[in-house]
N, C-alpha and C. Protein backbone atom coordinates (compact mmCIF):
# COMPACT_ATOMS: atom_id res chain seq x y z
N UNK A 1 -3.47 -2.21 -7.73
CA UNK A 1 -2.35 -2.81 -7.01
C UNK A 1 -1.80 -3.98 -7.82
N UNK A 2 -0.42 -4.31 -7.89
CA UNK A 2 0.16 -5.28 -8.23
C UNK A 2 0.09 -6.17 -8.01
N UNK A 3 -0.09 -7.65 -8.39
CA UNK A 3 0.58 -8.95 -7.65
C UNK A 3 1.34 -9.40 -7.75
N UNK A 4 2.89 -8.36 -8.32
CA UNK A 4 3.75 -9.33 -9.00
C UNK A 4 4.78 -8.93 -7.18
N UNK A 5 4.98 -10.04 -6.79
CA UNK A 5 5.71 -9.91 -5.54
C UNK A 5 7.01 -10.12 -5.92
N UNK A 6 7.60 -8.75 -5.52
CA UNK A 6 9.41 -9.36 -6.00
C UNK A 6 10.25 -9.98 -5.19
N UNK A 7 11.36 -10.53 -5.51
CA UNK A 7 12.44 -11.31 -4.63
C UNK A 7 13.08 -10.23 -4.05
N UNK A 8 13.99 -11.27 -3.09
CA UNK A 8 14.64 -10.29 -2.11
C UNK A 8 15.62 -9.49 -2.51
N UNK A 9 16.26 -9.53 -3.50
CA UNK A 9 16.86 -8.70 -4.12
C UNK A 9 16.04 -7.47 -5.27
N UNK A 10 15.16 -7.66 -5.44
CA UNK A 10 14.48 -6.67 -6.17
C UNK A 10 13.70 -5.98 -4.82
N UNK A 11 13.49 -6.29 -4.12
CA UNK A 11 12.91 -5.65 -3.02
C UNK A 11 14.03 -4.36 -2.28
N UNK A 12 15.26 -5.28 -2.39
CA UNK A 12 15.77 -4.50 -2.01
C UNK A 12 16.38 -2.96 -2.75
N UNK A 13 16.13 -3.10 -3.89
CA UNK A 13 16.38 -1.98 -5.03
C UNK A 13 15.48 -1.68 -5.51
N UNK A 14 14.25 -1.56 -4.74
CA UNK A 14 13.11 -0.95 -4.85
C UNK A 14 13.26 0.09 -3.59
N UNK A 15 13.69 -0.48 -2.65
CA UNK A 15 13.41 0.03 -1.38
C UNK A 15 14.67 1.16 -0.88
N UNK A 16 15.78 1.23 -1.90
CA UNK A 16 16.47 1.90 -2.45
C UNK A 16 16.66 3.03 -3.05
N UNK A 17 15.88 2.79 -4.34
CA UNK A 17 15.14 3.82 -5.06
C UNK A 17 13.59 4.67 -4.35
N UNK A 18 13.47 4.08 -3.22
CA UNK A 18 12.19 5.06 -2.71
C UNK A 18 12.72 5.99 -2.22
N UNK A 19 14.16 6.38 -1.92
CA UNK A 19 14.43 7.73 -1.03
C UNK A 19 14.37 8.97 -2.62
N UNK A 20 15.30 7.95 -3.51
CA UNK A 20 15.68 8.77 -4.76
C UNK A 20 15.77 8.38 -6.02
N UNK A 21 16.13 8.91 -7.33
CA UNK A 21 16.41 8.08 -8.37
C UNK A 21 17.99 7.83 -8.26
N UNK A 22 18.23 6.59 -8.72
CA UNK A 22 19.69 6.99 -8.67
C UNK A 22 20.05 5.69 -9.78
N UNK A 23 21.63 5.76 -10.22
CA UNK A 23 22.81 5.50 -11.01
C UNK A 23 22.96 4.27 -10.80
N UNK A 24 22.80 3.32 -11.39
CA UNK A 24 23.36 1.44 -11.11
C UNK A 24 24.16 1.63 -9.87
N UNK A 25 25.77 2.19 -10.18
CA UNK A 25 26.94 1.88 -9.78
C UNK A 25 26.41 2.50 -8.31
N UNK A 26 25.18 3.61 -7.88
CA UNK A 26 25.12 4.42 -6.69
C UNK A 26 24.03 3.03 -5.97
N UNK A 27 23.37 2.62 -6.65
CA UNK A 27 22.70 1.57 -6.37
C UNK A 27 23.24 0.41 -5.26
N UNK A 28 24.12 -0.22 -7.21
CA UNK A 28 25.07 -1.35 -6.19
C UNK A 28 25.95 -0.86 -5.26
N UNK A 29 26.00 0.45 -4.42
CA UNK A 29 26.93 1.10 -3.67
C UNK A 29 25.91 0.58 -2.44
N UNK A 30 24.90 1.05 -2.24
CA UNK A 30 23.94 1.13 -1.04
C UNK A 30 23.57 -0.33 -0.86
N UNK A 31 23.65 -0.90 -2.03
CA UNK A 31 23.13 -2.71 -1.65
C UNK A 31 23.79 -3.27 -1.03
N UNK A 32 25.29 -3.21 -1.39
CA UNK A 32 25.96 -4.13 -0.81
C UNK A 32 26.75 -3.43 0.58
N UNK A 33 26.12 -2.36 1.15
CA UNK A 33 26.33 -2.22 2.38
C UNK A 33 25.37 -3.28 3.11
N UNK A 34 24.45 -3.38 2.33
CA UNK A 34 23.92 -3.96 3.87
C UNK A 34 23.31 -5.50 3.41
N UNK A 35 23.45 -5.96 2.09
CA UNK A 35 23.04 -7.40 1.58
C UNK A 35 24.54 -8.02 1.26
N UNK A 36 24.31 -9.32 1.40
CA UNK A 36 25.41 -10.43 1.04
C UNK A 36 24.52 -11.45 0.31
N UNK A 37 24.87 -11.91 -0.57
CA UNK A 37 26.75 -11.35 -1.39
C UNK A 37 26.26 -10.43 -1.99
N UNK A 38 27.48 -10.01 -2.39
CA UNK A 38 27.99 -8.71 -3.08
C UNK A 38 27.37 -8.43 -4.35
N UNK A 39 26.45 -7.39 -5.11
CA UNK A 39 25.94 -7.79 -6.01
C UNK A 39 27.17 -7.30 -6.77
N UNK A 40 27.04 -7.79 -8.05
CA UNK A 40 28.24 -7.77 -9.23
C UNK A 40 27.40 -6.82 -10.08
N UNK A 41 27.61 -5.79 -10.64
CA UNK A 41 27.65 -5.56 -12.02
C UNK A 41 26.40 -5.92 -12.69
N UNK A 42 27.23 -7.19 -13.60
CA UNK A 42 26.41 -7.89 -14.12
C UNK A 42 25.14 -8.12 -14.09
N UNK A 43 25.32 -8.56 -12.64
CA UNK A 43 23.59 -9.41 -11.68
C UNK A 43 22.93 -7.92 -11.60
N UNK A 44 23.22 -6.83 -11.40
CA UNK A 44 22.66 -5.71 -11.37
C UNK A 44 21.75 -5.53 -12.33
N UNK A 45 22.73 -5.16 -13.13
CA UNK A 45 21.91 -4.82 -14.63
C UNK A 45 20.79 -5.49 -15.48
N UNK A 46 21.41 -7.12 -14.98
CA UNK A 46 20.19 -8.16 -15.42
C UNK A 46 18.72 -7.98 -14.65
N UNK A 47 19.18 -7.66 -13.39
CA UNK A 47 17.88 -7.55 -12.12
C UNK A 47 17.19 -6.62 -12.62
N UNK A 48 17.98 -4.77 -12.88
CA UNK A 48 17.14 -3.80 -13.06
C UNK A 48 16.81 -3.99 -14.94
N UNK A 49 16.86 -4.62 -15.24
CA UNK A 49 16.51 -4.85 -17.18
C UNK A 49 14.84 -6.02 -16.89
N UNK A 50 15.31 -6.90 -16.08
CA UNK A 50 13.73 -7.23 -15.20
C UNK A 50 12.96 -6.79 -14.57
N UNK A 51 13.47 -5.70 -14.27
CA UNK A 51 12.69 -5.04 -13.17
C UNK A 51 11.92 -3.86 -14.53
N UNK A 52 12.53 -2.91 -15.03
CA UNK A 52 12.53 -3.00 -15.98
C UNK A 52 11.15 -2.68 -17.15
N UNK A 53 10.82 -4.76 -17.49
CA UNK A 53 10.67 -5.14 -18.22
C UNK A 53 8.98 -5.54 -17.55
N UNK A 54 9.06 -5.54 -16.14
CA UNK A 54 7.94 -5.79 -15.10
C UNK A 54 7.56 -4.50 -14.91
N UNK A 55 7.51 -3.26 -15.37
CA UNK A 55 7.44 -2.26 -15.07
C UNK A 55 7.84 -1.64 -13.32
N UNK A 56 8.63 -2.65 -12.51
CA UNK A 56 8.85 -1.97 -11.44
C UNK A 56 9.76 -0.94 -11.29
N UNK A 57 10.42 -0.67 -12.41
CA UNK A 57 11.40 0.67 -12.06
C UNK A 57 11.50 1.38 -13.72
N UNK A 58 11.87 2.31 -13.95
CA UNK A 58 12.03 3.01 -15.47
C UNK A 58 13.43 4.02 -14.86
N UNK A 59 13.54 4.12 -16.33
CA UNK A 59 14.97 4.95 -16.01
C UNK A 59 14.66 6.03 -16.98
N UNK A 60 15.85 7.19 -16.53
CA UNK A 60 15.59 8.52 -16.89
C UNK A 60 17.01 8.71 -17.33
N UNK A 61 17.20 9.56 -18.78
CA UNK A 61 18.89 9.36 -19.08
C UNK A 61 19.09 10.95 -18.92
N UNK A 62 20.01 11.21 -17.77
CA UNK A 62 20.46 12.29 -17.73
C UNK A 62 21.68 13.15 -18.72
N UNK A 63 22.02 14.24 -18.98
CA UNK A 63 22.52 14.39 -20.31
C UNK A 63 23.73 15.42 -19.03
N UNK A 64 24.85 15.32 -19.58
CA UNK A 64 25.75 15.74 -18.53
C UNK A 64 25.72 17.25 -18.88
N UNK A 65 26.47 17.67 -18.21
CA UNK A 65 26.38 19.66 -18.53
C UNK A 65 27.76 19.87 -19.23
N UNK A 66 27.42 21.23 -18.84
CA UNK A 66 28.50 22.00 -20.19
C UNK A 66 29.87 21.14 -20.33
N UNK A 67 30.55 20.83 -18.85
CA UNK A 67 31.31 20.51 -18.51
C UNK A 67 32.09 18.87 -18.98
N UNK A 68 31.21 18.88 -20.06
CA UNK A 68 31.43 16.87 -20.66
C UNK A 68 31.08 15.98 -19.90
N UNK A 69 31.32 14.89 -19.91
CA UNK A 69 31.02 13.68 -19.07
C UNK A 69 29.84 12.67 -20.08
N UNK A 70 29.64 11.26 -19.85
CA UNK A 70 29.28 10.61 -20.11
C UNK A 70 27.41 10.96 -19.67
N UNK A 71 26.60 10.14 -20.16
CA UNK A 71 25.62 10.39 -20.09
C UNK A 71 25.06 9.51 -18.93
N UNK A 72 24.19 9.66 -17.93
CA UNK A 72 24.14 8.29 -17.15
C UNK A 72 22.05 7.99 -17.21
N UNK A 73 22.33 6.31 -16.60
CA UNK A 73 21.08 5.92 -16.76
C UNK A 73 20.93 6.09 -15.75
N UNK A 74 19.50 7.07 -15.26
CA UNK A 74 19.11 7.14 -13.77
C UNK A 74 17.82 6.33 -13.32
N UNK A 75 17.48 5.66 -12.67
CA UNK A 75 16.95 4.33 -11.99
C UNK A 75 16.02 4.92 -11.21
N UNK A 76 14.58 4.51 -11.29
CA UNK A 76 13.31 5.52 -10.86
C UNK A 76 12.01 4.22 -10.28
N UNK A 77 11.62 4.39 -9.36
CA UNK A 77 10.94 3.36 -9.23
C UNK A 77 9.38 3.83 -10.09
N UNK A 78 8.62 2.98 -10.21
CA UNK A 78 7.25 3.42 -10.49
C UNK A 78 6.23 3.05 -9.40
N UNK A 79 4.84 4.08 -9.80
CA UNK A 79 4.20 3.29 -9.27
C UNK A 79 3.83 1.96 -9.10
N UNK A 80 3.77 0.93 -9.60
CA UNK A 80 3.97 -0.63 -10.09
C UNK A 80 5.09 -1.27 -8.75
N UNK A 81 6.43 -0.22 -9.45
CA UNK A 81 7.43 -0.65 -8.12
C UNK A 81 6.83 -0.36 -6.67
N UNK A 82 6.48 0.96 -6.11
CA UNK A 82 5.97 0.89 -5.31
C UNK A 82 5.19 0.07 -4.49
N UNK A 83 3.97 -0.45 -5.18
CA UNK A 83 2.82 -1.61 -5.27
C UNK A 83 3.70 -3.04 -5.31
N UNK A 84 4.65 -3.31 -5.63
CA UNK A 84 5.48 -4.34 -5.34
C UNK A 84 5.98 -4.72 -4.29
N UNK A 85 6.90 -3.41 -4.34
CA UNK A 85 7.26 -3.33 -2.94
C UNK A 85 6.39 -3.46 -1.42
N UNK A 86 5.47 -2.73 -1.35
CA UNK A 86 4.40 -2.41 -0.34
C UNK A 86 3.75 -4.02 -0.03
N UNK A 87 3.48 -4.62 -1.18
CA UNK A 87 3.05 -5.95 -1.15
C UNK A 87 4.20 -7.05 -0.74
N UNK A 88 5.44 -7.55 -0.91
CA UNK A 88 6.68 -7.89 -0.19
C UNK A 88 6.61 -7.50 1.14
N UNK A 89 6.48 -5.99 1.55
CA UNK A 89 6.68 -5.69 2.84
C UNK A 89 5.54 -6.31 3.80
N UNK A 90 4.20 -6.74 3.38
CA UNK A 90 3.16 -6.99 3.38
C UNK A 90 3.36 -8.08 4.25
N UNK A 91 3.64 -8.96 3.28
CA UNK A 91 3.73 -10.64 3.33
C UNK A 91 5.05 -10.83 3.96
N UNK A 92 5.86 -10.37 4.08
CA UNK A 92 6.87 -10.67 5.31
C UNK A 92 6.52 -10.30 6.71
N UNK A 93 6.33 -9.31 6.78
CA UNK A 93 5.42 -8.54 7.75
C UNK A 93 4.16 -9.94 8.53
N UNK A 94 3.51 -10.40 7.93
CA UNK A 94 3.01 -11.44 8.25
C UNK A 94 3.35 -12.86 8.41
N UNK A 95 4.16 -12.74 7.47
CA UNK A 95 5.44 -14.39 8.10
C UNK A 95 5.71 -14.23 9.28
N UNK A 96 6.45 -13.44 9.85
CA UNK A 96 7.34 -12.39 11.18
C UNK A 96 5.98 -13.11 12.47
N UNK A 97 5.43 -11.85 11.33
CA UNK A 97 4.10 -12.27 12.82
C UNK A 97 3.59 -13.95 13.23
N UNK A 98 3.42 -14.44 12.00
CA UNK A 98 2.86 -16.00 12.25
C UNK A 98 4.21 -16.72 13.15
N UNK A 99 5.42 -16.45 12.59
CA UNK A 99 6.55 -17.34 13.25
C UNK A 99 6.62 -16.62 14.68
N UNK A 100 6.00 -15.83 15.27
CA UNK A 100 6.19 -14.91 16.11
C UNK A 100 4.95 -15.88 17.15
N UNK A 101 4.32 -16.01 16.62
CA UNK A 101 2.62 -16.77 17.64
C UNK A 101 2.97 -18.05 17.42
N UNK A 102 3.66 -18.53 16.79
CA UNK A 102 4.14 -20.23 17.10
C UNK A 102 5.23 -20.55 17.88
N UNK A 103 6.02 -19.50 18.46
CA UNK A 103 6.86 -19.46 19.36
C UNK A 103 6.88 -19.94 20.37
């Protein structure tokens, strides 16, 4: 198991990538439905190049078909990510509860 506990934004593009692998731009599509602010681009790419670099996610480069198109980077969590994640969900999960019995 991991101890590297990620922030709330890497949590959240972990938790993302657990349905599927998917595309930055399909990424920052699903984030910013439901997080504020808006992630940019930029902040994306820097997050998943950390993420990354922590082994919580690896990417897979898909090669387009007959039909042309650009090549894309597809975004994969690992086990590591998983174990990140699970551990975040963990420890909030228990904040919740403690602020919950001091009520």
């Amino acid at each position: 198991m991991t101890d590297k506990t990620p922030n709330l934004r890497e949590a959240a593009i972990l938790a993302i990538l657990r349905t599927d692998n998917k595309y930055g731009t399909q990424i920052r599509g699903e984030y910013n439905e439901f997080m504020q602010p808006a992630l940019t681009p930029g902040a994306l790419y820097v997050t998943l190049g950390r993420m990354e670099e922590s082994k919580l996610v690896t990417f897979l480069k898909k090669v387009p078909t007959l039909g042309g198109g650009n090549d894309h980077k597809y975004y994969a969590i690992t086990p590591e990510g998983e174990a990140s994640l699970a551990l975040f969900i963990k420890i909030t999960s228990e904040i919740n509860l403690r602020s919950r019995r001091q009520r």
